[in-house]
PDB file of N, CA and C in Angstrom:
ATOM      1  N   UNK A   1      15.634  -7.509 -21.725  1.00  0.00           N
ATOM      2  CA  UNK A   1      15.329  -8.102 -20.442  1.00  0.00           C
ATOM      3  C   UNK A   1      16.591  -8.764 -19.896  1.00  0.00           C
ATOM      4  N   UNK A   2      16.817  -9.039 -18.490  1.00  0.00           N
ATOM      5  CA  UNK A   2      17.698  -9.262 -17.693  1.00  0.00           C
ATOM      6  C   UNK A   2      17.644 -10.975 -17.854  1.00  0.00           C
ATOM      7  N   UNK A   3      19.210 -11.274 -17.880  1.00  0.00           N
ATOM      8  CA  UNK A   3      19.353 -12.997 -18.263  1.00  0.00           C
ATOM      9  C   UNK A   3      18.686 -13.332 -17.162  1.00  0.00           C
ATOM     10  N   UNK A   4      17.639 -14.361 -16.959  1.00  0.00           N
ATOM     11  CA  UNK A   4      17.079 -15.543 -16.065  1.00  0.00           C
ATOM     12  C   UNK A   4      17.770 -16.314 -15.858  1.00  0.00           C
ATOM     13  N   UNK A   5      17.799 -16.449 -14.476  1.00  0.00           N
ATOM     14  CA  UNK A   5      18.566 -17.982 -13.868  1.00  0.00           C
ATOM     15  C   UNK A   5      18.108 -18.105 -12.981  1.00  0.00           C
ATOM     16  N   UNK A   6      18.587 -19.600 -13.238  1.00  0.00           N
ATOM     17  CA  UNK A   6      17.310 -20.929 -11.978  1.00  0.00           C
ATOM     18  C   UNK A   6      18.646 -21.057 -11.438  1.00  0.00           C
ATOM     19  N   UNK A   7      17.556 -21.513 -10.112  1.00  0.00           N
ATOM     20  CA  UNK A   7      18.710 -22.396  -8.875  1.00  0.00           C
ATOM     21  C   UNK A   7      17.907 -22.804  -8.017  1.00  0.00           C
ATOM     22  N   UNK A   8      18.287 -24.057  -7.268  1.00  0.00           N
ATOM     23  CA  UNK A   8      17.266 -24.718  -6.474  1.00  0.00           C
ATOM     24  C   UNK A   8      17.315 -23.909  -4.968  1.00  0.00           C
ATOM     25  N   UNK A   9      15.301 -24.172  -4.640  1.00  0.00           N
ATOM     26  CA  UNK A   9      15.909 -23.701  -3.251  1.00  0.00           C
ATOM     27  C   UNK A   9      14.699 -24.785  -2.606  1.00  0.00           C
ATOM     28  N   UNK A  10      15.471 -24.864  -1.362  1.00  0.00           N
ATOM     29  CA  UNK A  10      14.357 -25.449  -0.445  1.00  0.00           C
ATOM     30  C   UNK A  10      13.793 -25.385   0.759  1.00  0.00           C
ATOM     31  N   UNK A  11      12.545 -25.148   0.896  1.00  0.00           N
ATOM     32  CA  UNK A  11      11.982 -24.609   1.698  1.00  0.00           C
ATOM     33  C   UNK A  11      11.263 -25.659   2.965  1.00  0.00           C
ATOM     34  N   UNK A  12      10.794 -25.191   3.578  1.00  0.00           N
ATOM     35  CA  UNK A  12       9.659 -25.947   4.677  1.00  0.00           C
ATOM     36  C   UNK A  12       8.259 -26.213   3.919  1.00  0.00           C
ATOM     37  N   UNK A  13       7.730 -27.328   4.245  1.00  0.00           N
ATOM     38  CA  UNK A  13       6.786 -27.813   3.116  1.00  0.00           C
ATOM     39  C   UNK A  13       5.496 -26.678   3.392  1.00  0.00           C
ATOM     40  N   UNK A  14       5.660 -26.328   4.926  1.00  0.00           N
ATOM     41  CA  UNK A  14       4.313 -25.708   5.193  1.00  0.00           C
ATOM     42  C   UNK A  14       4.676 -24.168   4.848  1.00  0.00           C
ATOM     43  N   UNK A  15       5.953 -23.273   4.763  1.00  0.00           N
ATOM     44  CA  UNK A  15       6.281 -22.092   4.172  1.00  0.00           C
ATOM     45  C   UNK A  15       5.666 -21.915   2.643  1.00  0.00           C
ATOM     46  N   UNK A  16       6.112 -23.482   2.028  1.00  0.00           N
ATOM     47  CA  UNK A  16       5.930 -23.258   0.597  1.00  0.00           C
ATOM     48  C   UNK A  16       4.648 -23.199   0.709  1.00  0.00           C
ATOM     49  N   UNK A  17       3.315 -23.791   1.076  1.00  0.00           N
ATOM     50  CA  UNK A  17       2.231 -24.043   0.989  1.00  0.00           C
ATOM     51  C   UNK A  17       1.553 -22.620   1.397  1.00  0.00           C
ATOM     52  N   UNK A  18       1.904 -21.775   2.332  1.00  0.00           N
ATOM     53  CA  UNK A  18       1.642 -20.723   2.448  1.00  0.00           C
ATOM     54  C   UNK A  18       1.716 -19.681   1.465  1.00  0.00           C
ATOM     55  N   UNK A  19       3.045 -19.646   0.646  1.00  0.00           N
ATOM     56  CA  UNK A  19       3.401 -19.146  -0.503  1.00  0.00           C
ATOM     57  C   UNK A  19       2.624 -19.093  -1.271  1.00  0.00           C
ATOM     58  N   UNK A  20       2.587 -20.836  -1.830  1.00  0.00           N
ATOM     59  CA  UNK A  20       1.407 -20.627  -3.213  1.00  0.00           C
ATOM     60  C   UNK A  20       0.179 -19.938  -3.141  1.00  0.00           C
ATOM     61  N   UNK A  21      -0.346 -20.201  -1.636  1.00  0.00           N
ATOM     62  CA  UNK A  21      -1.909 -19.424  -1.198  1.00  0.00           C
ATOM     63  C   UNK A  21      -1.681 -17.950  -1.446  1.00  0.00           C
ATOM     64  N   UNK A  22      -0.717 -17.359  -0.820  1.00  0.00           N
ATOM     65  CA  UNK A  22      -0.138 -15.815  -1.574  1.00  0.00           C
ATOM     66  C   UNK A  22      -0.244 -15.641  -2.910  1.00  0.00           C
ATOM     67  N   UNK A  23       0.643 -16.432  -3.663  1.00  0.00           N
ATOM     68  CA  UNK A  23       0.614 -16.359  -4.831  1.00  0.00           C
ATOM     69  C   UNK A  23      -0.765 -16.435  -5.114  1.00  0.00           C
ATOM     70  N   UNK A  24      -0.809 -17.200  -5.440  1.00  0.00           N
ATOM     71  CA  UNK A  24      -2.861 -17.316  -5.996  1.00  0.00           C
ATOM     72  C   UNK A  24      -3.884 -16.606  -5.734  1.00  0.00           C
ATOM     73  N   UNK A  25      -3.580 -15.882  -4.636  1.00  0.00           N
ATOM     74  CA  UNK A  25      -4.364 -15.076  -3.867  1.00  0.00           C
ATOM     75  C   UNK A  25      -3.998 -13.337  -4.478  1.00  0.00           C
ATOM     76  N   UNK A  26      -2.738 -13.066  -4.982  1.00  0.00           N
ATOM     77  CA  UNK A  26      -2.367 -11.943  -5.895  1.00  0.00           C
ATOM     78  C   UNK A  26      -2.315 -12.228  -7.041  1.00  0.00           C
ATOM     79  N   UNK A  27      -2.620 -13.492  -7.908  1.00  0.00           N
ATOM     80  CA  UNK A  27      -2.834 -13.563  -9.201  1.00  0.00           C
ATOM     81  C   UNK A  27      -1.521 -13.505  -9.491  1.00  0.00           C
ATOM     82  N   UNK A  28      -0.873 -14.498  -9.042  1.00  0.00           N
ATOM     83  CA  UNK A  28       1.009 -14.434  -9.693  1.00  0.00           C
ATOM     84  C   UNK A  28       1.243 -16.406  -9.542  1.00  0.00           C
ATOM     85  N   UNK A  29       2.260 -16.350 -10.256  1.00  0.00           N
ATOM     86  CA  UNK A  29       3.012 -17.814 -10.182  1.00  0.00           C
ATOM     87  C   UNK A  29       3.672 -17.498  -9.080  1.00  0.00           C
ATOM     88  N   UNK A  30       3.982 -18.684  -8.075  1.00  0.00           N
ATOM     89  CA  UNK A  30       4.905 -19.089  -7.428  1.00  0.00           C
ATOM     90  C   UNK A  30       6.256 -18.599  -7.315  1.00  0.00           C
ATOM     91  N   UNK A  31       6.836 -18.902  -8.489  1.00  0.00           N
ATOM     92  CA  UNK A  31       7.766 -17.973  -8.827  1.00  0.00           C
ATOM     93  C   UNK A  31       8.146 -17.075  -9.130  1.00  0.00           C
ATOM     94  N   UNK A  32       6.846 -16.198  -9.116  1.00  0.00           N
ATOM     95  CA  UNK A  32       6.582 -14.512 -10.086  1.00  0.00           C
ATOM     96  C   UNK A  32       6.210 -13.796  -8.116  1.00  0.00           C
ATOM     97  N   UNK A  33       5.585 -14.920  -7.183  1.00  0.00           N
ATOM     98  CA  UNK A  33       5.829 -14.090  -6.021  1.00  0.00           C
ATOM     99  C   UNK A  33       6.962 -14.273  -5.295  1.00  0.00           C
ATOM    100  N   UNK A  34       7.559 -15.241  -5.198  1.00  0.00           N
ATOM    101  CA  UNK A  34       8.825 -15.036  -4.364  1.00  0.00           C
ATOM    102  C   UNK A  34       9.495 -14.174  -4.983  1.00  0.00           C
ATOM    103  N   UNK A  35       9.683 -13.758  -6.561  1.00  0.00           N
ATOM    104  CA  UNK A  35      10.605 -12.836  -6.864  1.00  0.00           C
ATOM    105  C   UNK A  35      10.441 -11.610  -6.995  1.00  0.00           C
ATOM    106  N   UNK A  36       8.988 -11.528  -6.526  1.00  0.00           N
ATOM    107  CA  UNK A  36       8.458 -10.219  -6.315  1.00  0.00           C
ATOM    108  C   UNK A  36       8.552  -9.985  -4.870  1.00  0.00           C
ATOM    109  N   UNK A  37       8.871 -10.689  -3.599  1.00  0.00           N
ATOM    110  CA  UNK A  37       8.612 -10.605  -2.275  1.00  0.00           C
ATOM    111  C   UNK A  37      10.738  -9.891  -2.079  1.00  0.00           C
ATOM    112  N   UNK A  38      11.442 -10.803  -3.225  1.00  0.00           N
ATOM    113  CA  UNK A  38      12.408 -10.963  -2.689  1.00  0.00           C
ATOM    114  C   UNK A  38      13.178  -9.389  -3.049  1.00  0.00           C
ATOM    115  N   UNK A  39      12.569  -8.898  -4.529  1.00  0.00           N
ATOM    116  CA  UNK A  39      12.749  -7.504  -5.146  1.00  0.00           C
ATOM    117  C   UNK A  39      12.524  -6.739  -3.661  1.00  0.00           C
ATOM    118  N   UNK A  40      10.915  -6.909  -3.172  1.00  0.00           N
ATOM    119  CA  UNK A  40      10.343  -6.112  -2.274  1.00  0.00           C
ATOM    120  C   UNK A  40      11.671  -5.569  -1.015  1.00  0.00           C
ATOM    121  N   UNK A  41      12.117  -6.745  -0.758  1.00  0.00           N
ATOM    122  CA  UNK A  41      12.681  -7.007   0.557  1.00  0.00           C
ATOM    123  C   UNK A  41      14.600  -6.440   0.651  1.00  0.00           C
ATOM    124  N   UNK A  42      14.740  -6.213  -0.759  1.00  0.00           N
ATOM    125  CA  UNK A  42      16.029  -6.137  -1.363  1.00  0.00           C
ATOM    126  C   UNK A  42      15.635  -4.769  -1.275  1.00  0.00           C
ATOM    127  N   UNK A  43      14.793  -4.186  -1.713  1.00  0.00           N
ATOM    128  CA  UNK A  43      14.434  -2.294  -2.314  1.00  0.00           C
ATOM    129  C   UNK A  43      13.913  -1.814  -0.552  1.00  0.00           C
ATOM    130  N   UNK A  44      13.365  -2.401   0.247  1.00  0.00           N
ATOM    131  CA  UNK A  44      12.824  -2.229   1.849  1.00  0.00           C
ATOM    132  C   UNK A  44      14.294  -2.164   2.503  1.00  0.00           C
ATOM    133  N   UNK A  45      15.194  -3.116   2.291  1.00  0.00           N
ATOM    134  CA  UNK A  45      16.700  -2.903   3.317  1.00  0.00           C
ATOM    135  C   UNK A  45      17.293  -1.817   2.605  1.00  0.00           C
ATOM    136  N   UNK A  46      17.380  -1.467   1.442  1.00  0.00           N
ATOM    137  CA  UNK A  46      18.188  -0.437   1.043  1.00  0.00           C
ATOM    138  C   UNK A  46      19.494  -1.056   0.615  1.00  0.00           C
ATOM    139  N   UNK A  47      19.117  -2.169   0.053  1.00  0.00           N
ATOM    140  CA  UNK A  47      20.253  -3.404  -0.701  1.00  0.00           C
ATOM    141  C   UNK A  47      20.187  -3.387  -2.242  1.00  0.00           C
ATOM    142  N   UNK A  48      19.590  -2.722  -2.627  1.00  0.00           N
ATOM    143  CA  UNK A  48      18.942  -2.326  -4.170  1.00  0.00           C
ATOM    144  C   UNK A  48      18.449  -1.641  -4.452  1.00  0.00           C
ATOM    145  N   UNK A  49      18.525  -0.720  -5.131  1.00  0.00           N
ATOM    146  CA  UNK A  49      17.953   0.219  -6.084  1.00  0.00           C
ATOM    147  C   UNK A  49      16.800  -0.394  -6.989  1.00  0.00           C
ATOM    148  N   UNK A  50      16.044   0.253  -7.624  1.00  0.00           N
ATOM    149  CA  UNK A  50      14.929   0.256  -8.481  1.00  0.00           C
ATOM    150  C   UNK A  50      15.370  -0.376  -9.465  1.00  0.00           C
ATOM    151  N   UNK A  51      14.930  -1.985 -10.054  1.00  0.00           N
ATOM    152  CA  UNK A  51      15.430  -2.730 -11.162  1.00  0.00           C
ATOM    153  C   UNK A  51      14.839  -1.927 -12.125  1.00  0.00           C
ATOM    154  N   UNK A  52      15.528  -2.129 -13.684  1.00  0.00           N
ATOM    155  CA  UNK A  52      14.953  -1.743 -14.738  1.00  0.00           C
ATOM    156  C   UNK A  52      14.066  -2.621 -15.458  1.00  0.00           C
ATOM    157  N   UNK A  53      13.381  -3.766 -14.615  1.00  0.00           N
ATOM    158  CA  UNK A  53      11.974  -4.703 -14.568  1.00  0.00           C
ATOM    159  C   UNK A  53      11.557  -4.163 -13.740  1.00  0.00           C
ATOM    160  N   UNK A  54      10.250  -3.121 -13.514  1.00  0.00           N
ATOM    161  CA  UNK A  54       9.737  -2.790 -12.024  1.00  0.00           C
ATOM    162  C   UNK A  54       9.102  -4.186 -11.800  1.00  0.00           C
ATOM    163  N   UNK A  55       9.180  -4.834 -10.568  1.00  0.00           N
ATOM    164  CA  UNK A  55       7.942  -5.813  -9.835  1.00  0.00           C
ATOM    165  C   UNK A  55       6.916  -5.992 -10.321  1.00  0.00           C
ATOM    166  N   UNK A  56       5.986  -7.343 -10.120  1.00  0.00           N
ATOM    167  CA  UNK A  56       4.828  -7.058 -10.524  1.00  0.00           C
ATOM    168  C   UNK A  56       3.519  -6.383  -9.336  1.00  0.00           C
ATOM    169  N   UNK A  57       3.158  -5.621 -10.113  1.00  0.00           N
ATOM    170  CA  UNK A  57       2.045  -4.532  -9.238  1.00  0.00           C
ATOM    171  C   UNK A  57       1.640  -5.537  -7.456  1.00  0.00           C
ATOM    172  N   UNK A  58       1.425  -5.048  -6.516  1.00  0.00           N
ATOM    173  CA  UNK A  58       1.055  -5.504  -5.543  1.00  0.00           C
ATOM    174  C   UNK A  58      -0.447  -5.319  -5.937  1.00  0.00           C
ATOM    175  N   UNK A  59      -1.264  -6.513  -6.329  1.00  0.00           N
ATOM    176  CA  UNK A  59      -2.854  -6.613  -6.120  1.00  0.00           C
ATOM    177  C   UNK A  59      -3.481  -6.647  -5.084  1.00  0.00           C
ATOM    178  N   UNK A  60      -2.416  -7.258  -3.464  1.00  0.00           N
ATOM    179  CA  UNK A  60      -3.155  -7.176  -2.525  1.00  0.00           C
ATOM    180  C   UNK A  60      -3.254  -6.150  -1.600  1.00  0.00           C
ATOM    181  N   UNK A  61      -2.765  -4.986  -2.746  1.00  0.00           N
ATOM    182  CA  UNK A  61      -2.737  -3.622  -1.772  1.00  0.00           C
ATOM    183  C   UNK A  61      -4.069  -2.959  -2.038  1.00  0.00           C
ATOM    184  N   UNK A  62      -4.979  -2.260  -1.466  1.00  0.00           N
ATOM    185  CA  UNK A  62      -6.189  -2.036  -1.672  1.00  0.00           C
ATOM    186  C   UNK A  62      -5.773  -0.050  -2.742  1.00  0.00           C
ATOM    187  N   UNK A  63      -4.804   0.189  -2.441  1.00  0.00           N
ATOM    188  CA  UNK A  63      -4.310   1.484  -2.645  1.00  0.00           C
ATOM    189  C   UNK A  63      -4.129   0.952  -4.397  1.00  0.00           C
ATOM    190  N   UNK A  64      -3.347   0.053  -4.706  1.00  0.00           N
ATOM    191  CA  UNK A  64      -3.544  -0.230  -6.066  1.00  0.00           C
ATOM    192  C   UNK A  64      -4.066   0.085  -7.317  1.00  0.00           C
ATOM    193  N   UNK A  65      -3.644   0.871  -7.766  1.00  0.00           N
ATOM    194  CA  UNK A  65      -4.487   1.117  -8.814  1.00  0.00           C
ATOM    195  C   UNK A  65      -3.858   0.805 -10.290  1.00  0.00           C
ATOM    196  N   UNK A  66      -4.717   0.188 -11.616  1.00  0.00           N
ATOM    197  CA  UNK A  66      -4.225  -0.425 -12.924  1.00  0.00           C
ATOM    198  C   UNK A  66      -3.414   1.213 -13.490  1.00  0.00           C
TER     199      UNK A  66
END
């Protein structure tokens, strides 16, 4: 697995609050969705290639399947 690293970030109180409702709402930590939004958004511009961690599954896609 790929080294982990923290770094602070800070947000708008009402962005973050929206977040966690995401999060919770796909069955992820906080931090398991922003870094899944941010993978998303990195692999969508064409700024990244396919990590060798795929993302965690999108649950709130109805197409989804285990």
């Amino acid at each position: 697995m790929a080294e982990r690293k923290s770094f602070l970030l800070r947000v708008d109180g009402q962005l973050l609050d929206h977040l966690k409702q995401w999060a919770d709402d796909d069955l992820r930590s906080l931090n398991g969705q922003i870094e899944f939004l941010l993978r998303r958004a990195l692999r969508d511009s064409g700024r990244a290639k396919e990590t060798t961690n795929p993302p965690t599954p999108d649950v709130s896609n109805p197409e989804h399947k285990e």
